[in-house]
C-alpha atoms as a PDB file:
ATOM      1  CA  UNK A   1       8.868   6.513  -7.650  1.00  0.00           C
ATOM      2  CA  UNK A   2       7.060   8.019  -4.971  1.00  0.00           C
ATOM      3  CA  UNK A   3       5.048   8.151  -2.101  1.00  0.00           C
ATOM      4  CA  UNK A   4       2.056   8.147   0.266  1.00  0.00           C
ATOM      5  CA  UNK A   5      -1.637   8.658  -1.059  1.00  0.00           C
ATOM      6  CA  UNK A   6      -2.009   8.936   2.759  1.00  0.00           C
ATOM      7  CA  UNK A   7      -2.193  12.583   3.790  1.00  0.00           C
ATOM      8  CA  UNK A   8      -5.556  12.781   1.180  1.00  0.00           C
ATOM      9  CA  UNK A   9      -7.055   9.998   3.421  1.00  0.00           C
ATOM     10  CA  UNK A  10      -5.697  11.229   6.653  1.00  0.00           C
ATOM     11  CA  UNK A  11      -6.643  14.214   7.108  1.00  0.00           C
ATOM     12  CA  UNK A  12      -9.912  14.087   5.680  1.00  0.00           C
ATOM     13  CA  UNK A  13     -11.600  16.409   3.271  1.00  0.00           C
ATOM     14  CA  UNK A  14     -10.528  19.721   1.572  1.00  0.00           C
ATOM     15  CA  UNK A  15     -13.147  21.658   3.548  1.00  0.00           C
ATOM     16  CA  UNK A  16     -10.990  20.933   7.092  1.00  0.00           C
ATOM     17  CA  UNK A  17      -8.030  22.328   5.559  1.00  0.00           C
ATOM     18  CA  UNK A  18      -6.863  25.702   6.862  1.00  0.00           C
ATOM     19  CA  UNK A  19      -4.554  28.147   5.432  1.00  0.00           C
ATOM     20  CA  UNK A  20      -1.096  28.347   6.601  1.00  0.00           C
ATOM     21  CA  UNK A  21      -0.150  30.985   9.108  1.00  0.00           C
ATOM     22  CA  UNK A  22       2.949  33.385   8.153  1.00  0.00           C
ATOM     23  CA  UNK A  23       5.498  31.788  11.291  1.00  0.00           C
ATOM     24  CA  UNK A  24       3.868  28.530   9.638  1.00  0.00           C
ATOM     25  CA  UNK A  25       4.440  29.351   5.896  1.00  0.00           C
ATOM     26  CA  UNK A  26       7.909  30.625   6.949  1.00  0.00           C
ATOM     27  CA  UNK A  27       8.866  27.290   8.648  1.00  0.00           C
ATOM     28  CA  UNK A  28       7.630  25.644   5.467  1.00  0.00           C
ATOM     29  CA  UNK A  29       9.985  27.461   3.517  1.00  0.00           C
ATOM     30  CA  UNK A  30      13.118  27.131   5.388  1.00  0.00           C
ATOM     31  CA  UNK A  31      12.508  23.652   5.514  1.00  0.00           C
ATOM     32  CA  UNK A  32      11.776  22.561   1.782  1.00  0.00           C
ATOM     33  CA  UNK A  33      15.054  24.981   0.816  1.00  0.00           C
ATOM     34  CA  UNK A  34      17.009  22.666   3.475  1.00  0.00           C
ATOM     35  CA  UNK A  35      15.723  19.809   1.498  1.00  0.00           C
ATOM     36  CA  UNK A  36      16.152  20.955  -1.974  1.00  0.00           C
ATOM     37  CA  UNK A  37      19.539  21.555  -1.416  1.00  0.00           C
ATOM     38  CA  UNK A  38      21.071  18.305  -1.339  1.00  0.00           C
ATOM     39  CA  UNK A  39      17.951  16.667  -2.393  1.00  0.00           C
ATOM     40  CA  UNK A  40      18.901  15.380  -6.209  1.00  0.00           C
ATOM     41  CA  UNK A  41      22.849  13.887  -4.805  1.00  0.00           C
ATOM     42  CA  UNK A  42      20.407  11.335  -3.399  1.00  0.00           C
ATOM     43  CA  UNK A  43      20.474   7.871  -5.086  1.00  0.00           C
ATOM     44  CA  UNK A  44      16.603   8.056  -4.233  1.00  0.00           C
ATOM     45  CA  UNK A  45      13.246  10.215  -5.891  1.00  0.00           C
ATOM     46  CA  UNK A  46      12.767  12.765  -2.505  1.00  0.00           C
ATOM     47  CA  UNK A  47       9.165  14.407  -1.608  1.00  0.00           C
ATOM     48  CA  UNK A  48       7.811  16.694   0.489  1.00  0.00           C
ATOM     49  CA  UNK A  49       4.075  16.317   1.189  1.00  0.00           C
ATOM     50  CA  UNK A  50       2.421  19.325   2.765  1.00  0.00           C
ATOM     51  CA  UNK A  51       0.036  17.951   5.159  1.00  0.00           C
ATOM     52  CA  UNK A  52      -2.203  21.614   5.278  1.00  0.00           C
ATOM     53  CA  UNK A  53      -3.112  21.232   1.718  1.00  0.00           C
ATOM     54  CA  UNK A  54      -2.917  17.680   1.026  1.00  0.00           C
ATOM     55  CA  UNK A  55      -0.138  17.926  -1.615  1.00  0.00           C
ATOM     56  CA  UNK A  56       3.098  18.330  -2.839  1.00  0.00           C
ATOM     57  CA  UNK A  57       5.275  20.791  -1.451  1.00  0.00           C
ATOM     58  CA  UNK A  58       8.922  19.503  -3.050  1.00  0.00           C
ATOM     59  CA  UNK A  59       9.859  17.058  -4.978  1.00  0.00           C
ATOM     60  CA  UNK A  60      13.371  16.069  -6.537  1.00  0.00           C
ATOM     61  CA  UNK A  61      14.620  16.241 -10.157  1.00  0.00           C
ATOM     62  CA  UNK A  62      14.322  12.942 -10.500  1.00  0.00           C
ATOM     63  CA  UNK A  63      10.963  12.527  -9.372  1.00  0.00           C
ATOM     64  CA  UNK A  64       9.568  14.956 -11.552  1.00  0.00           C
ATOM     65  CA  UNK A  65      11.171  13.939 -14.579  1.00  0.00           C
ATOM     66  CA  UNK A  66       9.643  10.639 -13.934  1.00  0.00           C
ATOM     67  CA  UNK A  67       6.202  12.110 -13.731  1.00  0.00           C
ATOM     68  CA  UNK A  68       6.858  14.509 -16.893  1.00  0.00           C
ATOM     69  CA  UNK A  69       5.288  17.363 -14.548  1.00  0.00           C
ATOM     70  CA  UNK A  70       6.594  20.259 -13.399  1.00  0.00           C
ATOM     71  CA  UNK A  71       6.685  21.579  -9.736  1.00  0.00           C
ATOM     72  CA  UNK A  72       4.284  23.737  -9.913  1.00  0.00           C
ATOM     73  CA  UNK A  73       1.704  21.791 -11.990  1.00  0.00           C
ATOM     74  CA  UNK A  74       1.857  19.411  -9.366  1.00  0.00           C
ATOM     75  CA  UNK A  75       1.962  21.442  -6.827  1.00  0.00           C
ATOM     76  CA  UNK A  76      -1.582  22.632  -8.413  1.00  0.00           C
ATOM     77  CA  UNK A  77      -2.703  18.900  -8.379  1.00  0.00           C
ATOM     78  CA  UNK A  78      -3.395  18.842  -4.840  1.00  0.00           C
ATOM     79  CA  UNK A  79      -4.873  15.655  -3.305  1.00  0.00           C
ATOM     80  CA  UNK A  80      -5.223  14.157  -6.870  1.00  0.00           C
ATOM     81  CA  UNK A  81      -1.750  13.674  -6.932  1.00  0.00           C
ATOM     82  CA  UNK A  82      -1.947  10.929  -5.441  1.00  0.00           C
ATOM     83  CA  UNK A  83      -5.206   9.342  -7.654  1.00  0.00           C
ATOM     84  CA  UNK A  84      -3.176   9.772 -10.343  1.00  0.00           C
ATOM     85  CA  UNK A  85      -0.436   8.258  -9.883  1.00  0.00           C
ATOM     86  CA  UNK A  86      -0.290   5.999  -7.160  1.00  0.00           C
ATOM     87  CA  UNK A  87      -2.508   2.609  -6.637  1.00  0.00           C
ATOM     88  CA  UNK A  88      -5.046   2.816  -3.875  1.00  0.00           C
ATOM     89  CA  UNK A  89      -5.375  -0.858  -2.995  1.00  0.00           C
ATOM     90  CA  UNK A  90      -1.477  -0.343  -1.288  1.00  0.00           C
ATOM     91  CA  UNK A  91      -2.578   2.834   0.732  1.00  0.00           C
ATOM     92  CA  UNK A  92      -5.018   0.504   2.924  1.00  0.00           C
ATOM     93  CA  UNK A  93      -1.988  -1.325   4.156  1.00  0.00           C
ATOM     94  CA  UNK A  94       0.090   1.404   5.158  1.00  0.00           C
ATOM     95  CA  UNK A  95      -2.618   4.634   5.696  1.00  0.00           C
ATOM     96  CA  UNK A  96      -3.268   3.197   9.277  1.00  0.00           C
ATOM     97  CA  UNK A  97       1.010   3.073   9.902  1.00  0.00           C
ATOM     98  CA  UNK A  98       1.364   6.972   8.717  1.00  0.00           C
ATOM     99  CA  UNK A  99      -1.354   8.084  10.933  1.00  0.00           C
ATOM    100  CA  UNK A 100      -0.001   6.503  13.892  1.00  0.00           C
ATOM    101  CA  UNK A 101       3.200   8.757  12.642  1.00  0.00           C
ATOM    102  CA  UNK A 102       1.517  11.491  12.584  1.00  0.00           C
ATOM    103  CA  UNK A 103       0.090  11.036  15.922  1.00  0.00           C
ATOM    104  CA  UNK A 104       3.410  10.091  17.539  1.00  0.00           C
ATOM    105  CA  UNK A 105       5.736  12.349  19.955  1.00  0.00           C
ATOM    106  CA  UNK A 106       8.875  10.326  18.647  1.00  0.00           C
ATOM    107  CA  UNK A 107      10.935  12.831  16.193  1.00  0.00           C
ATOM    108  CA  UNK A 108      12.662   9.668  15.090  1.00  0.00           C
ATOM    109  CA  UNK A 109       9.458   7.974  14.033  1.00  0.00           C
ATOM    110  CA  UNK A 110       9.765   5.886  10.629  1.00  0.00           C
ATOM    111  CA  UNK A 111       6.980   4.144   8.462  1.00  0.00           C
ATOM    112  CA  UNK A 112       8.559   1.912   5.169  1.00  0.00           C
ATOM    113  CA  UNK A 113       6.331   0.254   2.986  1.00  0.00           C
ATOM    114  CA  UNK A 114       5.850  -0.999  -0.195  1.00  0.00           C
ATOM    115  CA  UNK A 115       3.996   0.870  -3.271  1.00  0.00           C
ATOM    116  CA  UNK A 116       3.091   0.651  -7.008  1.00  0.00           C
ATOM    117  CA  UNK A 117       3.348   4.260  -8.806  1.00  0.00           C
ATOM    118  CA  UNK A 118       2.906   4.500 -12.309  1.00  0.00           C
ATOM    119  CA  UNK A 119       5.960   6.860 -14.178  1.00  0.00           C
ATOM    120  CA  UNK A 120       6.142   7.576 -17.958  1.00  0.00           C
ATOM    121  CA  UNK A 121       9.074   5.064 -17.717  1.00  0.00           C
ATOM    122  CA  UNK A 122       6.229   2.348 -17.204  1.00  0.00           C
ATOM    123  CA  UNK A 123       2.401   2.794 -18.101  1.00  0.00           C
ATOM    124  CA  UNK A 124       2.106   0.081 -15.814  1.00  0.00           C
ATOM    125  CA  UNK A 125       2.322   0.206 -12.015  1.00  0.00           C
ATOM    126  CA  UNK A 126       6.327  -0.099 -10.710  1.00  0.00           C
ATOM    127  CA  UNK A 127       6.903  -1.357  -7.472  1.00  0.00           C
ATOM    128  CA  UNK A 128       8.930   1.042  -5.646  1.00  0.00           C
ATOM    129  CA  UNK A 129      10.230   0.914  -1.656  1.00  0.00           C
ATOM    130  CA  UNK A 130       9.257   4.001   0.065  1.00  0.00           C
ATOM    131  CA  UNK A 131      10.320   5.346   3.557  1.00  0.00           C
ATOM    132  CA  UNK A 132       8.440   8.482   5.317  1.00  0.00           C
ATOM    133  CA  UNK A 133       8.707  10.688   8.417  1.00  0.00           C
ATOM    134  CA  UNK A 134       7.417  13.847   9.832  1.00  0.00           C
ATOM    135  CA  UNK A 135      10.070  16.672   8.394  1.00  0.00           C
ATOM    136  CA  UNK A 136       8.574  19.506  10.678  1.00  0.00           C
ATOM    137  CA  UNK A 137       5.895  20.440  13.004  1.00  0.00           C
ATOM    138  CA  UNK A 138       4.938  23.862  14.291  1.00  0.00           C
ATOM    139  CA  UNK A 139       4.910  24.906  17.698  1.00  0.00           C
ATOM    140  CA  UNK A 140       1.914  22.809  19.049  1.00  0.00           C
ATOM    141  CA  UNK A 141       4.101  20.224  17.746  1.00  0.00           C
ATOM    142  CA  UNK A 142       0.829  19.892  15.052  1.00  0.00           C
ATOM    143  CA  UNK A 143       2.906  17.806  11.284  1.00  0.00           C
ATOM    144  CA  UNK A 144       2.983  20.163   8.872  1.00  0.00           C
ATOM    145  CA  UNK A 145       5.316  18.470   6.560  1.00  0.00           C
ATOM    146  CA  UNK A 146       6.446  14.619   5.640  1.00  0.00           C
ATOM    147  CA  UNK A 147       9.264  13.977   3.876  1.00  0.00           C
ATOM    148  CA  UNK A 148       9.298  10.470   1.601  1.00  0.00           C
ATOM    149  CA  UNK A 149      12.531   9.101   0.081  1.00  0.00           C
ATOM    150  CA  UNK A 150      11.287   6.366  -2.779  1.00  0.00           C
ATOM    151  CA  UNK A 151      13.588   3.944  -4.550  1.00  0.00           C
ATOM    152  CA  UNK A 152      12.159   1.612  -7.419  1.00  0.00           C
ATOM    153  CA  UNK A 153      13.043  -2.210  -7.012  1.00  0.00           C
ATOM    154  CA  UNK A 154      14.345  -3.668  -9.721  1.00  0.00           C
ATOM    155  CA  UNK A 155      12.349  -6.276 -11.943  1.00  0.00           C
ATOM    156  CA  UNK A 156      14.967  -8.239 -13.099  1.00  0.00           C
ATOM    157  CA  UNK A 157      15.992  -8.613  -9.375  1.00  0.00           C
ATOM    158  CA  UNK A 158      14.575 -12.212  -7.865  1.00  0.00           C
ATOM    159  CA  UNK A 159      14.035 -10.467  -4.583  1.00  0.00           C
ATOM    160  CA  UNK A 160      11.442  -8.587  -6.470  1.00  0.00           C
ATOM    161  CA  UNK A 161       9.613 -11.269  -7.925  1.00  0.00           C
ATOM    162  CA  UNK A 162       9.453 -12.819  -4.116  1.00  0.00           C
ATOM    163  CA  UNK A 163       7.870  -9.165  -2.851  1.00  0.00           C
ATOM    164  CA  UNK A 164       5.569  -9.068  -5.591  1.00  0.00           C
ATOM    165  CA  UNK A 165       4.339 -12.456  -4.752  1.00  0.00           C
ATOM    166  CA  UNK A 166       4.056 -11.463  -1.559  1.00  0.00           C
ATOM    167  CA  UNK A 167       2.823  -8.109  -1.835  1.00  0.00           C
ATOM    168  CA  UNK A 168       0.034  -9.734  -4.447  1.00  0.00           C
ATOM    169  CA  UNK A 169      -0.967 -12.260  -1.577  1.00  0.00           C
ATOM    170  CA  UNK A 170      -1.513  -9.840   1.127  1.00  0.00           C
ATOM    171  CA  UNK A 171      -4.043  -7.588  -1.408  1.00  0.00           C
ATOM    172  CA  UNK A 172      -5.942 -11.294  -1.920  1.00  0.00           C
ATOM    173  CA  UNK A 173      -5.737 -11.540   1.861  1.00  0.00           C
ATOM    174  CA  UNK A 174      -7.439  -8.265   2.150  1.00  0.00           C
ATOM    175  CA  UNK A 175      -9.857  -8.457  -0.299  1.00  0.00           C
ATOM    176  CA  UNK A 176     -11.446 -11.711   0.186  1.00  0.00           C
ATOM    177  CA  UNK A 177     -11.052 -11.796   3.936  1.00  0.00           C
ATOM    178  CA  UNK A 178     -14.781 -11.726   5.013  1.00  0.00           C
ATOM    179  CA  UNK A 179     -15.408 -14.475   2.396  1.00  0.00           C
ATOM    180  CA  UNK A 180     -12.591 -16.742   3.721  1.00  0.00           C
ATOM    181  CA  UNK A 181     -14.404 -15.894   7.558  1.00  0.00           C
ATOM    182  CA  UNK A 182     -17.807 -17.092   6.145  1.00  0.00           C
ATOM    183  CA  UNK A 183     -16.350 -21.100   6.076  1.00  0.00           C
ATOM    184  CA  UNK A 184     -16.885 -23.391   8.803  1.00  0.00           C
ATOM    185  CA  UNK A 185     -14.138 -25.305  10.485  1.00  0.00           C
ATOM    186  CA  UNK A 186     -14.570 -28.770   8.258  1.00  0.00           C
ATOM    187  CA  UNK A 187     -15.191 -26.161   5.050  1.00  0.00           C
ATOM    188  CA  UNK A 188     -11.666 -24.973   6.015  1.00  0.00           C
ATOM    189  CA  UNK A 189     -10.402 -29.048   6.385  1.00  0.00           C
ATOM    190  CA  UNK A 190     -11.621 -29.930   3.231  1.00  0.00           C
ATOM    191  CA  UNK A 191     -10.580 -26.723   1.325  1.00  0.00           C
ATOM    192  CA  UNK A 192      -6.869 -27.708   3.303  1.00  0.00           C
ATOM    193  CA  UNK A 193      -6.673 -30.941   1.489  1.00  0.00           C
ATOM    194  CA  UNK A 194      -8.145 -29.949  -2.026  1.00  0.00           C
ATOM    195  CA  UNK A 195      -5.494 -28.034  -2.221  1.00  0.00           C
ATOM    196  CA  UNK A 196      -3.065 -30.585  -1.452  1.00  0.00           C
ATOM    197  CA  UNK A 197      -4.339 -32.160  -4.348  1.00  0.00           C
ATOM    198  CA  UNK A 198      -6.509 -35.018  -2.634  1.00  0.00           C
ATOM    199  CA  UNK A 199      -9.469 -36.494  -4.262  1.00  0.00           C
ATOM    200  CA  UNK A 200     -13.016 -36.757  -2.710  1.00  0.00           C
ATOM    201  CA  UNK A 201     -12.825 -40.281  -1.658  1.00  0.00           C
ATOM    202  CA  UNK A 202      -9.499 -39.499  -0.043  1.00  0.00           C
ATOM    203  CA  UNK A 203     -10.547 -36.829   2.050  1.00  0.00           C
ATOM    204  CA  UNK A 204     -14.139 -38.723   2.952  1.00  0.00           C
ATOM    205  CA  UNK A 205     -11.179 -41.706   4.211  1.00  0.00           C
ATOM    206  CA  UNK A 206      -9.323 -39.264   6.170  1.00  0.00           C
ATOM    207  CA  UNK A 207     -12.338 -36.819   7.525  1.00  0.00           C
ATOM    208  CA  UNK A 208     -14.789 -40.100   7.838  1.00  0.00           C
ATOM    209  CA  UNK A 209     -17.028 -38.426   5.955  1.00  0.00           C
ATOM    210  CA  UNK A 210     -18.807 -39.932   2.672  1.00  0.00           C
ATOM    211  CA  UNK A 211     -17.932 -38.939  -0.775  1.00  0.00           C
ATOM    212  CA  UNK A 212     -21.199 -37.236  -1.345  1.00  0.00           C
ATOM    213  CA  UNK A 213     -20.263 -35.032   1.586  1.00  0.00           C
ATOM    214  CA  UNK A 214     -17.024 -34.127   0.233  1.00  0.00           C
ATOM    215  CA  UNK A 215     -18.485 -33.167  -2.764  1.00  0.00           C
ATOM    216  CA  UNK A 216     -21.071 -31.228  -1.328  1.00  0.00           C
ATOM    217  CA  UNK A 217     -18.639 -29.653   1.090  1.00  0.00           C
ATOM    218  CA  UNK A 218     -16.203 -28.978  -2.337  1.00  0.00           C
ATOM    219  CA  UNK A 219     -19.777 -27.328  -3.772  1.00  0.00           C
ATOM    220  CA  UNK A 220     -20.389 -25.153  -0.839  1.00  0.00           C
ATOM    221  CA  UNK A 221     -16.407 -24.312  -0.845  1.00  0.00           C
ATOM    222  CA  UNK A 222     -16.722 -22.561  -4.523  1.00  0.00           C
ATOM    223  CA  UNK A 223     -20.068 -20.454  -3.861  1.00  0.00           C
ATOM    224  CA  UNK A 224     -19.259 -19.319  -1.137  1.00  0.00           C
ATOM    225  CA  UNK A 225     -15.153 -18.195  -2.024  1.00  0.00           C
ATOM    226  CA  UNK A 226     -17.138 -17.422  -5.920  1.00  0.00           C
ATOM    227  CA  UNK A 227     -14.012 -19.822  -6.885  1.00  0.00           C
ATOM    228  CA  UNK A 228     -14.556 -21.312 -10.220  1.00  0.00           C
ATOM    229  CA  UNK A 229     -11.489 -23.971 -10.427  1.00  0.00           C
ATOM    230  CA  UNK A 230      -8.993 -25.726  -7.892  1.00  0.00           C
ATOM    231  CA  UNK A 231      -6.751 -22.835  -8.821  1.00  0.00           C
ATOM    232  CA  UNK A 232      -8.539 -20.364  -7.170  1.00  0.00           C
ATOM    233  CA  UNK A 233      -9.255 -22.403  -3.952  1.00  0.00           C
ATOM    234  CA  UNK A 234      -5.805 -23.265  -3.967  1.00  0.00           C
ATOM    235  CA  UNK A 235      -5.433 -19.250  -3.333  1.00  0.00           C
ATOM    236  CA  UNK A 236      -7.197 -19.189  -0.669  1.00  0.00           C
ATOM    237  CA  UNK A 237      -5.418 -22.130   0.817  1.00  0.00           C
ATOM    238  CA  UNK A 238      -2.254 -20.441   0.480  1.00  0.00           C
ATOM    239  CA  UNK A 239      -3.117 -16.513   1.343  1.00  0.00           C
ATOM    240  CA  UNK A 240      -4.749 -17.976   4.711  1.00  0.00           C
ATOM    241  CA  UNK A 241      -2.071 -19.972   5.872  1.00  0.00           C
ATOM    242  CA  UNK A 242      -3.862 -23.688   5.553  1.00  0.00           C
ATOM    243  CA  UNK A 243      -1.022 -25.027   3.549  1.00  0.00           C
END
């Protein structure tokens, strides 16, 4: 339903944050009123993140009905808005995206990205498709405000089941990238055709290598990816592109 743990990250700790000026709280205003006033005829959940303190400024109907919160009470929740409700393994893929935003001169600037929320429609996470961009700046041309329009995707959808695929291979990508980096190049060969489904003495006949090594290589292959069945090799196989 929503968006962006990113300004938490971004900008760094509470102790950086400064107040808002008057011409800065009055810009703030005028803005958010803009926004609230067409804000629920969108099909979408629409937010406002105030980048001086790191939370909510705005957010639609919609939005907060999904949260069962009111405006102010999450106004009040600050940066743990977003520890709350959002997952933090998707932030590492786009954080890096919104700060490049942030640090951009183009008003027209746009960052879309996928993220999992969790709404009292769902304890679970819900993927939903978010798109942000800088809503104002003041007059050093410094963000002071983002503006997020989030849609959910819809589970029964077979797009979704694709993204989610995807989306799940990219965190595996992530995660066990350093462990993937430790193998050497015939590691990598043999892990290749394990997971095409190729037996020892069919990989020793097309490496010309010995069984033994194959199985030594195979032995190597799960201590070092902490892979406990062909399964999980087969993951890696897949997430880094060898089949």
């Amino acid at each position: 339903m929503t968006v962006t743990a990113t300004p938490v990250v971004l900008l760094g700790p509470p102790n950086r944050l400064l107040p808002a000026t008057a011409a800065q709280q009055a810009s703030i205003g005028q803005a958010v009123a803009e926004v609230a006033a067409t804000a629920d005829l969108h099909p979408g959940v629409t937010i406002v993140h105030n980048l001086l303190t790191d939370g909510v400024e705005y957010m639609s109907r919609r939005g907060l009905e999904l949260l069962q919160i009111s405006l102010p009470a999450l106004q009040a929740l600050g940066g743990d808005y977003y520890q709350r409700f959002f997952n933090p393994v998707d932030a590492q893929d786009y954080m890096p995206r919104v700060y490049e935003m942030l640090r951009s001169d183009d008003p027209m600037c746009v960052v879309s990205f996928f993220q999992q929320v969790r709404t009292t429609e769902n304890p679970e996470y819900t993927w939903y498709f978010s798109t942000t961009r800088v809503l104002l700046r003041d007059a050093a041309r410094g963000p002071l405000l983002l503006i997020t329009t989030a849609s959910p995707i819809d589970p029964l959808h077979h797009v979704t089941h694709k993204v989610s695929r995807l989306l799940e291979e990219n965190n595996f990508l992530r995660q066990h990238a350093p462990r993937f980096a430790s193998l050497t190049r015939r590691e990598r060969e043999v892990l290749r055709l394990l997971a095409l489904g190729h037996t020892a003495p069919q990989i020793g006949t097309e490496l010309f290598l010995s069984t033994q090594t194959i199985e030594t290589h195979r032995r190597n292959l799960r201590q070092k990816l902490r892979a406990e069945s062909q399964f999980e090799l087969g993951q890696y196989a897949r997430a880094f592109d060898l089949i």
